[in-house]
N, C-alpha and C. Protein backbone atom coordinates (compact mmCIF):
# COMPACT_ATOMS: atom_id res chain seq x y z
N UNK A 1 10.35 72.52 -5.32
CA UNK A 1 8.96 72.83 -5.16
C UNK A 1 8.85 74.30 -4.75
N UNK A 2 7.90 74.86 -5.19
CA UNK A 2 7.91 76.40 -5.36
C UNK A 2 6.96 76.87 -4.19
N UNK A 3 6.80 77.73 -3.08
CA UNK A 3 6.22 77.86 -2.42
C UNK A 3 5.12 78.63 -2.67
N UNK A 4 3.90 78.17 -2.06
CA UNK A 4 2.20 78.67 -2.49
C UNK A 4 2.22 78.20 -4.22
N UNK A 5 3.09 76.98 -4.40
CA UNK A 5 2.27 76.99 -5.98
C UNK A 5 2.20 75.29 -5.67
N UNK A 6 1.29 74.37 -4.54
CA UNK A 6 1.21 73.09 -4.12
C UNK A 6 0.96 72.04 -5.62
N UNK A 7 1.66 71.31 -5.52
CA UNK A 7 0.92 70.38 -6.41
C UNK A 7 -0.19 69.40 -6.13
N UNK A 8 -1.09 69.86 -6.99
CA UNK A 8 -2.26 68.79 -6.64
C UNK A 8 -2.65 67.44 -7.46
N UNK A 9 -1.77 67.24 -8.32
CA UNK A 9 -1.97 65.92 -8.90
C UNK A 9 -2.13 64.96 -8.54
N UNK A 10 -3.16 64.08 -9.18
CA UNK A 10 -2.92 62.94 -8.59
C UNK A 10 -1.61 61.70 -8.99
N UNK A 11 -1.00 62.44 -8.82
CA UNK A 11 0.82 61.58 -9.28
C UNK A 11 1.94 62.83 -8.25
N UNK A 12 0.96 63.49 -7.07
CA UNK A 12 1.84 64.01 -6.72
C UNK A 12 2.31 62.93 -5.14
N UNK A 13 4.00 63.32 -5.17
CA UNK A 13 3.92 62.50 -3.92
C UNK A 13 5.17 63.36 -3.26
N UNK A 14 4.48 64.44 -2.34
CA UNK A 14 5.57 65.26 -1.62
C UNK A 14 4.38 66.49 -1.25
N UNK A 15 4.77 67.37 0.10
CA UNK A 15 4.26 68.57 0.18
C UNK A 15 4.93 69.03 1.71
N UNK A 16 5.00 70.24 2.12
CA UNK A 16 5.53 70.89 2.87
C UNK A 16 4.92 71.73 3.12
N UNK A 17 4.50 72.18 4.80
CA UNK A 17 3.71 72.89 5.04
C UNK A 17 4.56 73.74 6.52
N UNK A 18 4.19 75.12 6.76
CA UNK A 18 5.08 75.79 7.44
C UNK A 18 3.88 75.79 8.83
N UNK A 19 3.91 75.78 10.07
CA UNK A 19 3.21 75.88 11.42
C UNK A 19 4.22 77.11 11.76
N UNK A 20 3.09 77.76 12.65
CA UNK A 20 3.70 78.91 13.85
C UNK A 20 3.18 78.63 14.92
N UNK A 21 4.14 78.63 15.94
CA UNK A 21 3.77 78.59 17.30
C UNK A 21 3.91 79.87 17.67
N UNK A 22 2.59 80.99 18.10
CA UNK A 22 3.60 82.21 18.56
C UNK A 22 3.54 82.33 19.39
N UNK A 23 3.17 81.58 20.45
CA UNK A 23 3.43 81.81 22.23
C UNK A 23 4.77 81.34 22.11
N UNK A 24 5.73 80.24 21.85
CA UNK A 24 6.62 79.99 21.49
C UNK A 24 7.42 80.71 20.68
N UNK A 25 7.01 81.74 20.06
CA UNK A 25 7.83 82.42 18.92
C UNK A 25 8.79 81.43 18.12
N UNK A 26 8.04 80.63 17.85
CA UNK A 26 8.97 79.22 16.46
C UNK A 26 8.31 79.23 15.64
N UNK A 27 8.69 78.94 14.27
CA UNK A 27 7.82 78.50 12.94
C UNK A 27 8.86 76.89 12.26
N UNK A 28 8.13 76.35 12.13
CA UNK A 28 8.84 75.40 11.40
C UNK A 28 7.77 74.98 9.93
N UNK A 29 9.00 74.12 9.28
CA UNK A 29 8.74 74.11 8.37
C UNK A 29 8.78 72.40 7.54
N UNK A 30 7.87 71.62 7.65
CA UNK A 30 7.82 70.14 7.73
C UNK A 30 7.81 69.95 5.69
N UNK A 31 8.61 68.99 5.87
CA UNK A 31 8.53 68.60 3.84
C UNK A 31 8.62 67.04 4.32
N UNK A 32 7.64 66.44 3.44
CA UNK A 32 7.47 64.78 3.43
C UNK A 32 8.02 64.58 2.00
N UNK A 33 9.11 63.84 1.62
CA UNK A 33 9.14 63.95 -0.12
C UNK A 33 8.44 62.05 0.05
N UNK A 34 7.95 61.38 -0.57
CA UNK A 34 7.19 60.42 -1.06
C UNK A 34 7.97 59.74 -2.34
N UNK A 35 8.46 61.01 -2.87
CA UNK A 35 9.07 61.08 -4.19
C UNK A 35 10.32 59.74 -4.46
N UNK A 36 10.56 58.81 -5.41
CA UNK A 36 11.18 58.43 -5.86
C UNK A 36 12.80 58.80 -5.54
N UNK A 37 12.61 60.36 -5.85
CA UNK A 37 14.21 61.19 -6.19
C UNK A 37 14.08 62.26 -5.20
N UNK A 38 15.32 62.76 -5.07
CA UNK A 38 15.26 64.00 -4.58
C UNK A 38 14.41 65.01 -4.70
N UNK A 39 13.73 66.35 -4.24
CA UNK A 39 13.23 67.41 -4.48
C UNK A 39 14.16 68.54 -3.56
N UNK A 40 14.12 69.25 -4.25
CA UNK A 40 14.43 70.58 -3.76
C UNK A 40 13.44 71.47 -3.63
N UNK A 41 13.19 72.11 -2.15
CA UNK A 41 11.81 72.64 -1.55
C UNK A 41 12.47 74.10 -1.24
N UNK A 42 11.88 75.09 -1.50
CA UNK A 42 12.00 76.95 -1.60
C UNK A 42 11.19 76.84 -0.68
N UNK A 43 12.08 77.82 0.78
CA UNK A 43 12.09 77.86 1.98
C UNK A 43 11.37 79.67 2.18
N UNK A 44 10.11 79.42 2.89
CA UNK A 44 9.60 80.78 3.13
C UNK A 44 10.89 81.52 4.37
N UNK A 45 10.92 82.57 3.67
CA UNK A 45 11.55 83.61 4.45
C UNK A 45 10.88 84.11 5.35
N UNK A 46 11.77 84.37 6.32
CA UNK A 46 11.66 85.00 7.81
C UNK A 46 12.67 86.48 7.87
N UNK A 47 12.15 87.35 8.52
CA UNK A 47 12.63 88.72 8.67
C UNK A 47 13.61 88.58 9.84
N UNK A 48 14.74 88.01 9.49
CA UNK A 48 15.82 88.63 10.42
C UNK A 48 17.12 89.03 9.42
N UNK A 49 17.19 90.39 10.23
CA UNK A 49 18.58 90.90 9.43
C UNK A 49 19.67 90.15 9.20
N UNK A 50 19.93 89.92 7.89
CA UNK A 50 21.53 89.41 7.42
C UNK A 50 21.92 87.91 7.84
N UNK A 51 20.94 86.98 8.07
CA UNK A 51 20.76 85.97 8.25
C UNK A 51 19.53 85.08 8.00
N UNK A 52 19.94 84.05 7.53
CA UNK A 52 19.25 82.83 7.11
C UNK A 52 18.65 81.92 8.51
N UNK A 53 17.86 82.42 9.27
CA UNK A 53 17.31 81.63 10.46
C UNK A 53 16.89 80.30 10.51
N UNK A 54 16.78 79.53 9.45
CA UNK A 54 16.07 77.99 9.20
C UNK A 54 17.48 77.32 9.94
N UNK A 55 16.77 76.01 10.90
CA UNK A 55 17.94 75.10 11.48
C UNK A 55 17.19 73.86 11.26
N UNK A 56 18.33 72.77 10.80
CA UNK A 56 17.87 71.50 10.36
C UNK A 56 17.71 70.69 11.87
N UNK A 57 16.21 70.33 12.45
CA UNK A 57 15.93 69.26 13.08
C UNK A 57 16.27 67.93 12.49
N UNK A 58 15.41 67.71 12.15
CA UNK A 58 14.97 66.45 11.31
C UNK A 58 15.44 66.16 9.84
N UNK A 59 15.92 65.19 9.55
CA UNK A 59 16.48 64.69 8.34
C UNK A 59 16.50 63.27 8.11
N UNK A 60 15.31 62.31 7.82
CA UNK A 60 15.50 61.31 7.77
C UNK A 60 16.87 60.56 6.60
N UNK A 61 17.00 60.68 5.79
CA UNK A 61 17.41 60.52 4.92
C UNK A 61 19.20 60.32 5.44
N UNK A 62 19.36 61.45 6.78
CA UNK A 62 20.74 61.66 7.04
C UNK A 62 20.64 60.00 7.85
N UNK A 63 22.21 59.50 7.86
CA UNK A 63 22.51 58.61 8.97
C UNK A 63 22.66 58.90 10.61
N UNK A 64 22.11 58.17 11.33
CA UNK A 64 22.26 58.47 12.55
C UNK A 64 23.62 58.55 13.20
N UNK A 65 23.75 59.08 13.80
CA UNK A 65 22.94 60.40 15.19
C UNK A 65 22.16 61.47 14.38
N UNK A 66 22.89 61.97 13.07
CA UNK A 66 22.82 62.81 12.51
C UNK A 66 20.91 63.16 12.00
N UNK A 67 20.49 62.28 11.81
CA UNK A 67 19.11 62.21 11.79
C UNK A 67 18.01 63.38 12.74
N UNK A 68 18.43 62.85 13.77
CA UNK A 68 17.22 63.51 14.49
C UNK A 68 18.41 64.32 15.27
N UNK A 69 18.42 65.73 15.60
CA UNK A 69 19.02 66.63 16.51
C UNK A 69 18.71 67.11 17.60
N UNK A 70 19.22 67.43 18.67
CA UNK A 70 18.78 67.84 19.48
C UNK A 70 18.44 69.74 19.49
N UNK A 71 17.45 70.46 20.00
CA UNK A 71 17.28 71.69 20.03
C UNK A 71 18.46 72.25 19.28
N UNK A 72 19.50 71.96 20.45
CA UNK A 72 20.60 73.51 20.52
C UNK A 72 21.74 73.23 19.71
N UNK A 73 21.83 71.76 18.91
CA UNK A 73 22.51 71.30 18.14
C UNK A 73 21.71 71.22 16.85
N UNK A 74 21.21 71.90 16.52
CA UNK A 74 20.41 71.87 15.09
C UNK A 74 21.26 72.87 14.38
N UNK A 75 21.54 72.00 13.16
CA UNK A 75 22.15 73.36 12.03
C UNK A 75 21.49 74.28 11.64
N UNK A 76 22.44 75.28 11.14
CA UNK A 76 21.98 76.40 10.14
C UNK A 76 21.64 75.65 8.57
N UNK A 77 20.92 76.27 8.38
CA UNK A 77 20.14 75.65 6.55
C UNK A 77 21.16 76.96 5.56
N UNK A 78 22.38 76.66 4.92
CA UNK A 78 22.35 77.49 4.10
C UNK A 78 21.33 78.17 2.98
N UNK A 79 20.91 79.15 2.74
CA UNK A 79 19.81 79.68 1.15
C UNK A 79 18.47 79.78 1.95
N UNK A 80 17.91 79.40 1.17
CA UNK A 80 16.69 79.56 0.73
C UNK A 80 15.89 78.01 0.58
N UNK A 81 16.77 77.78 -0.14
CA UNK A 81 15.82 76.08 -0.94
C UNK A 81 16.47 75.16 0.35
N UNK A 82 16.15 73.76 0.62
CA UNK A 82 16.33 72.39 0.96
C UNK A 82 16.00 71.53 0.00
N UNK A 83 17.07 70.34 -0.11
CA UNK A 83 17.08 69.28 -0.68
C UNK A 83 16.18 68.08 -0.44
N UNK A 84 15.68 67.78 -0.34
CA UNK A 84 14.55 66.68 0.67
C UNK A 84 15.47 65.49 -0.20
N UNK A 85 15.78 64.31 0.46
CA UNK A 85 15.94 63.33 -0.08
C UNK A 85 15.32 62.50 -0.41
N UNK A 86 15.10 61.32 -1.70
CA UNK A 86 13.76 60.43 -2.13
C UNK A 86 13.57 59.44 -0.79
N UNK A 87 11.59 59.91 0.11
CA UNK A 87 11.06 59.13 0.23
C UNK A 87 11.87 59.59 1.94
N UNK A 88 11.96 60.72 2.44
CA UNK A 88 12.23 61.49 3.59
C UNK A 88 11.45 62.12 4.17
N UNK A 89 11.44 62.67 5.27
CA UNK A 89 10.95 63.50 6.14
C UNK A 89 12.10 64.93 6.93
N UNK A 90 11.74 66.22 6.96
CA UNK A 90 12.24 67.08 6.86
C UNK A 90 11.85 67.59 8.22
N UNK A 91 12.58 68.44 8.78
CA UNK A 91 11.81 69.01 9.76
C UNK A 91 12.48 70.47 10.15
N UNK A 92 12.33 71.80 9.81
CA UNK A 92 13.37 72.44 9.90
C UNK A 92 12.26 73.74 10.97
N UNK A 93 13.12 74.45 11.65
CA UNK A 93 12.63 75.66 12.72
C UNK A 93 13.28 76.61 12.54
N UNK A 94 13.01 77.99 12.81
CA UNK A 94 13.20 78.86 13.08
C UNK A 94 12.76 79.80 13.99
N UNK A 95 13.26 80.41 14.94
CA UNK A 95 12.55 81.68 15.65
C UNK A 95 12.33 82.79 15.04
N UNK A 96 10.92 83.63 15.64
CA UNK A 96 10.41 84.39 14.50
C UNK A 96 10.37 85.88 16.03
């Protein structure tokens, strides 16, 4: 899914939307896929030098523990894009 180009169909079943907290200085970035199958969701960039700042909270799709993370144990998101798995919930942060 391509970012700022939302699908509005009515056969759409997925969307991702980015929040900023800036008293917090966090942005995250929530994807619901609905979808049948996988989607792969293009991750808005953040301005930090020479690094990819997105960390995976939330991953329904993963098996537990692995699912839900704690703060300081949240991964790094390699790229740009995320995979959403069919019929998941996403939950990814970054500091801005």
């Amino acid at each position: 899914m391509k970012l700022g180009q939302p699908d509005w169909g009515e056969s759409s079943h997925s969307i991702a939307v980015s929040v900023e907290i800036r008293k917090e200085r966090l942005l995250f970035h929530l994807i619901f896929n609905a979808y049948w199958e996988p989607l792969d969701f293009e991750l808005p960039r953040v301005d930090k030098a020479g690094e990819n700042p997105w960390r995976r909270w939330i991953d329904t799709a993963l098996d537990s523990p692995n699912d839900i993370l704690h703060w300081n144990e949240a991964e790094s998101v390699p790229g740009y894009t995320y995979r959403a798995e069919a019929r998941s919930v996403v939950v990814l942060f970054a500091g801005v």
